[in-house]
Protein backbone atom coordinates (compact mmCIF):
# COMPACT_ATOMS: atom_id res chain seq x y z
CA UNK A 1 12.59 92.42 -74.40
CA UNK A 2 15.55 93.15 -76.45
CA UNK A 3 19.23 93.53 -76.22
CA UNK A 4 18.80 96.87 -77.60
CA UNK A 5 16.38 98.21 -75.26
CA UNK A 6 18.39 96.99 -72.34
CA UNK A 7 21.82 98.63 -73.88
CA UNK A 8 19.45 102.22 -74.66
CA UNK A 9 18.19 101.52 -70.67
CA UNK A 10 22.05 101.48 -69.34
CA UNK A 11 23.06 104.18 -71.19
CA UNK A 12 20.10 106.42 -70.32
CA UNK A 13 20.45 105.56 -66.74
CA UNK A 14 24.10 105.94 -66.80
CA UNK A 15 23.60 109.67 -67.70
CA UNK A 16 20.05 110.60 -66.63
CA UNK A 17 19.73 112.65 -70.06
CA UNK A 18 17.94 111.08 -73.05
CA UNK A 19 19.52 113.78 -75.22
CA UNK A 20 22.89 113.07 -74.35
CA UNK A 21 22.18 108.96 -74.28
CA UNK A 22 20.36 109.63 -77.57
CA UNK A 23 23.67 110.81 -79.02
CA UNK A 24 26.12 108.48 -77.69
CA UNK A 25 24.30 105.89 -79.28
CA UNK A 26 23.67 107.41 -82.36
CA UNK A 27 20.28 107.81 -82.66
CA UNK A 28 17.64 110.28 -82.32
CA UNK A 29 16.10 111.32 -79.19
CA UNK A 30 12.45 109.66 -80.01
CA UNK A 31 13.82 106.99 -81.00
CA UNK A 32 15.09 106.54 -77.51
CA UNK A 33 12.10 107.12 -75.54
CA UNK A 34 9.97 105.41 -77.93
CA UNK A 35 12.48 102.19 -76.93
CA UNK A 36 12.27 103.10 -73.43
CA UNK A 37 8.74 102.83 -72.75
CA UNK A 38 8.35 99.73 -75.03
CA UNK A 39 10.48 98.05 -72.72
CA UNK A 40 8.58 99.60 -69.48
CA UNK A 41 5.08 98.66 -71.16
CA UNK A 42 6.93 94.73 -71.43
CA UNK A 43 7.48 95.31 -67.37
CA UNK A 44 4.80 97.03 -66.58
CA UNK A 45 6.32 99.34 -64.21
CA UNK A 46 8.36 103.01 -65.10
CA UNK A 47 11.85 102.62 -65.11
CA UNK A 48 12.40 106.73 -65.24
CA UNK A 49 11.37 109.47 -63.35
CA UNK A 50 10.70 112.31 -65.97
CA UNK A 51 9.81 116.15 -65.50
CA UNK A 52 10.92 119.29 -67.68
CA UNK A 53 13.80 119.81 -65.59
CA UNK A 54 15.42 116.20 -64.37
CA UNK A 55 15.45 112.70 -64.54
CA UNK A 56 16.20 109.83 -61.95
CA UNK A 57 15.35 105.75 -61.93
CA UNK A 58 12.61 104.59 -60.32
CA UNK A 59 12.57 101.91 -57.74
CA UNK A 60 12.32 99.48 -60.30
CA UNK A 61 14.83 101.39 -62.51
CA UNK A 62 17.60 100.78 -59.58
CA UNK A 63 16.53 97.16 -59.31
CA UNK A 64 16.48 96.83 -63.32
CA UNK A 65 19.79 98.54 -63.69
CA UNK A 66 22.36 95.91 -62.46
CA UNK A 67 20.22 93.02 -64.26
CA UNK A 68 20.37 94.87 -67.34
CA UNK A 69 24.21 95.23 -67.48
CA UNK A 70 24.75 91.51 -66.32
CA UNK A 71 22.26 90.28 -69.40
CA UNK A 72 24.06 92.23 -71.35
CA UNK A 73 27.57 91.20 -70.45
CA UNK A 74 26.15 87.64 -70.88
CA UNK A 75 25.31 88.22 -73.94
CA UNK A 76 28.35 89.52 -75.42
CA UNK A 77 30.31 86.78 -73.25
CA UNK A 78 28.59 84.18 -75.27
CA UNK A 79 28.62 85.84 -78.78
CA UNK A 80 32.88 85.60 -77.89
CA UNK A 81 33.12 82.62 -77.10
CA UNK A 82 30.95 80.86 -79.97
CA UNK A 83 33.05 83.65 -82.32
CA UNK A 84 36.00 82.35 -80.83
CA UNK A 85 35.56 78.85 -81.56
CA UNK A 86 34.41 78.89 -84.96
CA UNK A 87 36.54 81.72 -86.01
CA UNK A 88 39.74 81.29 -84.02
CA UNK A 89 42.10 84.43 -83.68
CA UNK A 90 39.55 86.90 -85.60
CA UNK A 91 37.56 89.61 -84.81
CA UNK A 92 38.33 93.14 -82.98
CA UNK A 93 40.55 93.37 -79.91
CA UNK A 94 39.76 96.49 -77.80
CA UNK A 95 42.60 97.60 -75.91
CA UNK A 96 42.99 100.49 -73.34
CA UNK A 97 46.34 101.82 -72.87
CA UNK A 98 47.47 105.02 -70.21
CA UNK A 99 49.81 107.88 -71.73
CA UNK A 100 52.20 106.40 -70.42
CA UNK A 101 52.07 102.93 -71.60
CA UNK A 102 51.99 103.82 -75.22
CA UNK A 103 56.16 103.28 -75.93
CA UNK A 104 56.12 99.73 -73.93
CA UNK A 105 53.57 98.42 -76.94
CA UNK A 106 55.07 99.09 -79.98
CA UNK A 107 56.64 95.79 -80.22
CA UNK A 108 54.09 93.73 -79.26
CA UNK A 109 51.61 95.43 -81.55
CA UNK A 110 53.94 95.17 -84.56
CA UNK A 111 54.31 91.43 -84.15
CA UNK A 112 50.76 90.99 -83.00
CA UNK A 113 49.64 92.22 -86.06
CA UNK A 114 51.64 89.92 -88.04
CA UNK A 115 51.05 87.20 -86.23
CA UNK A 116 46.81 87.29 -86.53
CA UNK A 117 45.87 89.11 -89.57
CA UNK A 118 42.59 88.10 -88.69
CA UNK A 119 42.55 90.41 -86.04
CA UNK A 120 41.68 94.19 -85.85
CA UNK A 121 43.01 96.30 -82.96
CA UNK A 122 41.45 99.11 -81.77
CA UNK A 123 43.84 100.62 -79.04
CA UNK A 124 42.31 103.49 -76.84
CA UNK A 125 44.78 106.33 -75.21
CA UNK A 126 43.03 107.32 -72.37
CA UNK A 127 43.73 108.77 -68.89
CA UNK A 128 43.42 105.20 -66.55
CA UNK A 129 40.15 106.59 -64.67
CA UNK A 130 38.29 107.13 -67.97
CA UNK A 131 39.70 103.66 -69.39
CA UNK A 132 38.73 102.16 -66.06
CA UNK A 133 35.06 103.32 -66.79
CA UNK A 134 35.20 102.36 -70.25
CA UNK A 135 36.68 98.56 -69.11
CA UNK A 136 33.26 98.46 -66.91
CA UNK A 137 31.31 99.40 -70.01
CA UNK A 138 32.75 96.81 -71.69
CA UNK A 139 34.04 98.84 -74.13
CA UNK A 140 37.44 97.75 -73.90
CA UNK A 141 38.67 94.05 -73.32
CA UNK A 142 41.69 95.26 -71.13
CA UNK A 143 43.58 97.65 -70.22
CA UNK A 144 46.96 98.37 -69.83
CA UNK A 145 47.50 100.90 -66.93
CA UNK A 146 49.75 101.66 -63.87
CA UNK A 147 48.22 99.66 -60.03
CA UNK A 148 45.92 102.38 -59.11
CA UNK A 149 46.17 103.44 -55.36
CA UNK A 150 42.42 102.11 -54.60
CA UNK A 151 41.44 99.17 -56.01
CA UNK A 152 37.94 98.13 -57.39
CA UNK A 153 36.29 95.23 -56.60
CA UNK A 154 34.62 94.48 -60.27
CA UNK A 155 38.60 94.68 -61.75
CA UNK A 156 41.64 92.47 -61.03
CA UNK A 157 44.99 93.70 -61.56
CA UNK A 158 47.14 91.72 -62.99
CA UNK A 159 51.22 92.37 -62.56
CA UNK A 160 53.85 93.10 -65.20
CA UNK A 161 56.17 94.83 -64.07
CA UNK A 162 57.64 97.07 -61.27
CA UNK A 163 58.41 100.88 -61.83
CA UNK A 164 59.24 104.36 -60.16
CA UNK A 165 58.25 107.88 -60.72
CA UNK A 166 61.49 109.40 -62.30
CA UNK A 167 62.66 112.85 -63.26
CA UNK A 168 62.95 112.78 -67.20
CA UNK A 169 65.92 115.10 -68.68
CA UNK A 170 68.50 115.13 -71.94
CA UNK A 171 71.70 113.10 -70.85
CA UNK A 172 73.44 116.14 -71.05
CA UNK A 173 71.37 117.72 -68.56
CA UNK A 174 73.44 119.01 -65.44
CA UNK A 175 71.62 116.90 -63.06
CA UNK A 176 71.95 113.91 -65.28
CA UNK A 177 74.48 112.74 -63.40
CA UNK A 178 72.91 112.29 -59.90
CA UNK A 179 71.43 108.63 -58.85
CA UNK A 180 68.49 110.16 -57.66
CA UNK A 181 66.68 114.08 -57.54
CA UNK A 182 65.27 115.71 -54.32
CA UNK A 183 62.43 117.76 -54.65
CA UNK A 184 64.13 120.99 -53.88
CA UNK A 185 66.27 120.20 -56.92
CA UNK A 186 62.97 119.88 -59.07
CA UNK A 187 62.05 123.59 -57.84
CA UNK A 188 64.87 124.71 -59.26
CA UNK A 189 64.78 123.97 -62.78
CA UNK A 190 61.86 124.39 -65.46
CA UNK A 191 59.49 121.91 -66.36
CA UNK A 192 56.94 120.47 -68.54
CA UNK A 193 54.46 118.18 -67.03
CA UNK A 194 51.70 115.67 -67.78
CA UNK A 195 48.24 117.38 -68.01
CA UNK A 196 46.12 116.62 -64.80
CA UNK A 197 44.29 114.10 -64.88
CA UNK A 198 47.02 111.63 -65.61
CA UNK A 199 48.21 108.79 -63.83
CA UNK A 200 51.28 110.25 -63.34
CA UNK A 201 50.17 113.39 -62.57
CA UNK A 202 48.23 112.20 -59.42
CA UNK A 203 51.49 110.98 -58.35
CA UNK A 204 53.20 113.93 -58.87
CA UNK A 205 50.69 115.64 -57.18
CA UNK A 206 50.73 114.26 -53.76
CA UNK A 207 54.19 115.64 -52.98
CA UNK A 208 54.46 118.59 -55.07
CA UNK A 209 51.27 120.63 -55.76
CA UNK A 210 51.45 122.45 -59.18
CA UNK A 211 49.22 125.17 -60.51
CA UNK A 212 48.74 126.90 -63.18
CA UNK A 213 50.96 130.05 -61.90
CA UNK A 214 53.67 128.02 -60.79
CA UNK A 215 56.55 130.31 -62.72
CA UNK A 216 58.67 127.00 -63.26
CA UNK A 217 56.17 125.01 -64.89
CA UNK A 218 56.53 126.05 -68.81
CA UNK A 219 53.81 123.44 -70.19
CA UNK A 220 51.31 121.09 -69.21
CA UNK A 221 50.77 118.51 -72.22
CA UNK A 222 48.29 115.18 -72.57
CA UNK A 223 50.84 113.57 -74.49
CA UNK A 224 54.05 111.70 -73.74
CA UNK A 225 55.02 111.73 -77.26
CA UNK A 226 55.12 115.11 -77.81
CA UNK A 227 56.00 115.72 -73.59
CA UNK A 228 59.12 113.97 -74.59
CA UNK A 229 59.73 115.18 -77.63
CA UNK A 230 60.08 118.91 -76.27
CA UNK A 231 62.02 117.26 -73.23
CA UNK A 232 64.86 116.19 -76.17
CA UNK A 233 64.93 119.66 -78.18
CA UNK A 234 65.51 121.85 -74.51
CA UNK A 235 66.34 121.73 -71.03
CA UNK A 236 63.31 121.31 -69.66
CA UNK A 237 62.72 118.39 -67.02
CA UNK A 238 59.45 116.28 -66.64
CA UNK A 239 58.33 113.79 -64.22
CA UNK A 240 56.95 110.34 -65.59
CA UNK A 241 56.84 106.96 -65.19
CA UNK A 242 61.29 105.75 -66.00
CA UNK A 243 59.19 103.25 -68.60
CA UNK A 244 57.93 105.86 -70.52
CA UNK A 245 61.90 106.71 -72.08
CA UNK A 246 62.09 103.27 -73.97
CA UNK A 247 64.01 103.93 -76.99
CA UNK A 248 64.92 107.55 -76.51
CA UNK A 249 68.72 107.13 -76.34
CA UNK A 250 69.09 111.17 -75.89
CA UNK A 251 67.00 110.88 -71.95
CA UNK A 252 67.69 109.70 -69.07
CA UNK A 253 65.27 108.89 -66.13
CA UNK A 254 66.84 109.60 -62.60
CA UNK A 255 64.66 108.17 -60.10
CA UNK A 256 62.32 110.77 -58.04
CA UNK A 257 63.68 110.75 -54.29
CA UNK A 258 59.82 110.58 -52.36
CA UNK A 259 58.60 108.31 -49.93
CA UNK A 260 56.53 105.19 -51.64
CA UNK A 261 57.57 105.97 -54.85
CA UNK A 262 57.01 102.74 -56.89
CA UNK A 263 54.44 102.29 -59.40
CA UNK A 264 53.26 98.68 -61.14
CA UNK A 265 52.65 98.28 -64.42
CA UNK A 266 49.56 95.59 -64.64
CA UNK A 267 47.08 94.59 -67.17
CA UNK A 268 43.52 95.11 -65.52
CA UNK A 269 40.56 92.89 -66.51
CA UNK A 270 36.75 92.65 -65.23
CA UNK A 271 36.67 89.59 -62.78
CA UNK A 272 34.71 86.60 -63.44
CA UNK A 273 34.13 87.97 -67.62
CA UNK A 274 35.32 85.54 -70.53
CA UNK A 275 39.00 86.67 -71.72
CA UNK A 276 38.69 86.53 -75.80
CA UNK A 277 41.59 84.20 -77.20
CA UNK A 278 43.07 87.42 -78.93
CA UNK A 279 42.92 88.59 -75.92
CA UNK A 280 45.31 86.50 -74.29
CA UNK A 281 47.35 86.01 -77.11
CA UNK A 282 48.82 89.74 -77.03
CA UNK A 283 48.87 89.85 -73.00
CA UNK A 284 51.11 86.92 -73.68
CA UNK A 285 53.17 88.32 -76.36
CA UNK A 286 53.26 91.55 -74.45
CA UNK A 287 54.80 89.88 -71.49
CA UNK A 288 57.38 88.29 -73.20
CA UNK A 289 58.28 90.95 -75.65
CA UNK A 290 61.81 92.59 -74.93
CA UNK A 291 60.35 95.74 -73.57
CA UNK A 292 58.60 93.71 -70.40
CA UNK A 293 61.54 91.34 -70.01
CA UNK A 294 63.66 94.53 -69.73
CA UNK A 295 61.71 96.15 -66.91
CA UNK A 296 61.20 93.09 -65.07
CA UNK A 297 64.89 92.61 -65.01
CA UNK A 298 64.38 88.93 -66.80
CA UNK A 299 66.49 90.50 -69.39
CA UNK A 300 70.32 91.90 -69.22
């Protein structure tokens, strides 16, 4: 039994297609099933159900399944760990970051990256359900995300800082004045809003239900860069995270006037894993860079 077979097992049983596994991990379909029932020759019992039209895990597939992920996480625990020690700060650091998230890093990345050479960072903008699944996979060592409103039991969340959902305008805006903006105010102006999907737009969705004929909603983008880019050249208002506006001088975030609205930025990580040293060198840099200590209030 190999590590490969067991990764080509999880993938194919995470999918229930052996063309679509076969892709993923770049290789061809045969290839695949020839690994597939190598490995359920080795066991001596069928791990797939196959017909022309479906495919499903056996008995023993559903049994094999969880094993196969835990070997596999064992694996890659260990191959960290003896990296780390004979390497020190090298290697790749996978990091998973929301939309949203993107303009709190930029510090912490820049010195991160001068700090350990060694290290290569691979940072993955995602919406925070797809880097949740990806953090499962393994396929990211973290990930930097907003609390989610239900928790998981395989993921811990780990504070940073506290947060509202905030209406986003130019400072010369005619609301830009108010403390906070009623919904009713929102209605009344045009806007440009986070693609569903989003964290944020969850949030925004549980008090004010958009669609795609709403006649005040001018664009729907993936992208807070650009989202706030076309939020500075008009006067057009969004709703985001107040984080989200570091280092735009020319926006201001107003505060969203809804029941419950607070929102906690937190580093998630797969309970009872190995954390890589690089790892929790740039969670520690990242909460002690100037753009943490600021929304904490640790900084004035």
């Amino acid at each position: 039994m190999e590590l490969r077979q067991l990764k080509y097992f999880i993938r194919t049983a995470e999918t229930l297609n052996f063309s679509e596994a076969a892709r993923s991990l770049y290789i061809t379909q045969s290839t695949l099933s020839q690994q597939i029932r190598t490995l359920e020759d080795e066991l001596g019992s069928p791990l797939f159900i196959r017909d022309s039209h479906s495919v499903a895990l056996t008995e023993s597939g559903e049994r094999m399944l969880p094993l196969a992920r835990q070997t596999v996480i064992d694996a890659e625990t260990c191959r960290s760990q003896i990296r780390d020690l004979q390497e020190g700060l090298s290697g790749t650091l996978n990091i998973g970051a929301t939309y949203s998230f993107s303009p709190i890093l930029t510090e912490t990345i820049n010195d991160f990256i001068n700090r350990y050479p060694g290290v290569k960072l691979n940072i993955t903008n995602r919406s925070m359900e797809e880097l949740m699944e990806m953090l499962r996979r393994r396929e990211v060592d973290f990930v930097l995300a907003f609390k989610p409103d239900l928790q998981s039991d395989e993921i811990e969340s780990r504070s940073l800082f506290d947060d509202h959902l905030s209406v986003i305008m130019r400072t010369d805006h005619p609301l830009a004045d108010m403390k906070s903006i009623r919904l009713d105010d929102i209605r009344r102006n045009r806007l440009v809003l986070p693609a569903k999907g989003l964290q944020a737009r969850n949030v925004i969705d549980r008090y004010l239900a958009f669609s795609s004929s709403d006649s005040n909603v001018s664009l729907e983008i993936n992208g807070v860069y650009s989202l706030l880019d076309v939020v500075e050249k008009s006067n057009l208002l969004t709703i985001l995270s107040g984080a989200t506006i570091r280092n735009r001088e020319r926006l201001k975030a107003i505060p969203l006037d809804v029941p419950d609205n607070q929102m906690q930025g937190c580093v998630h990580v797969l309970k009872k894993t190995y954390q890589k040293r690089s790892s929790e060198a740039f969670i520690k840099m990242l909460r002690e860079s100037l753009a943490i200590m600021e929304l904490s209030g640790k900084w004035d």
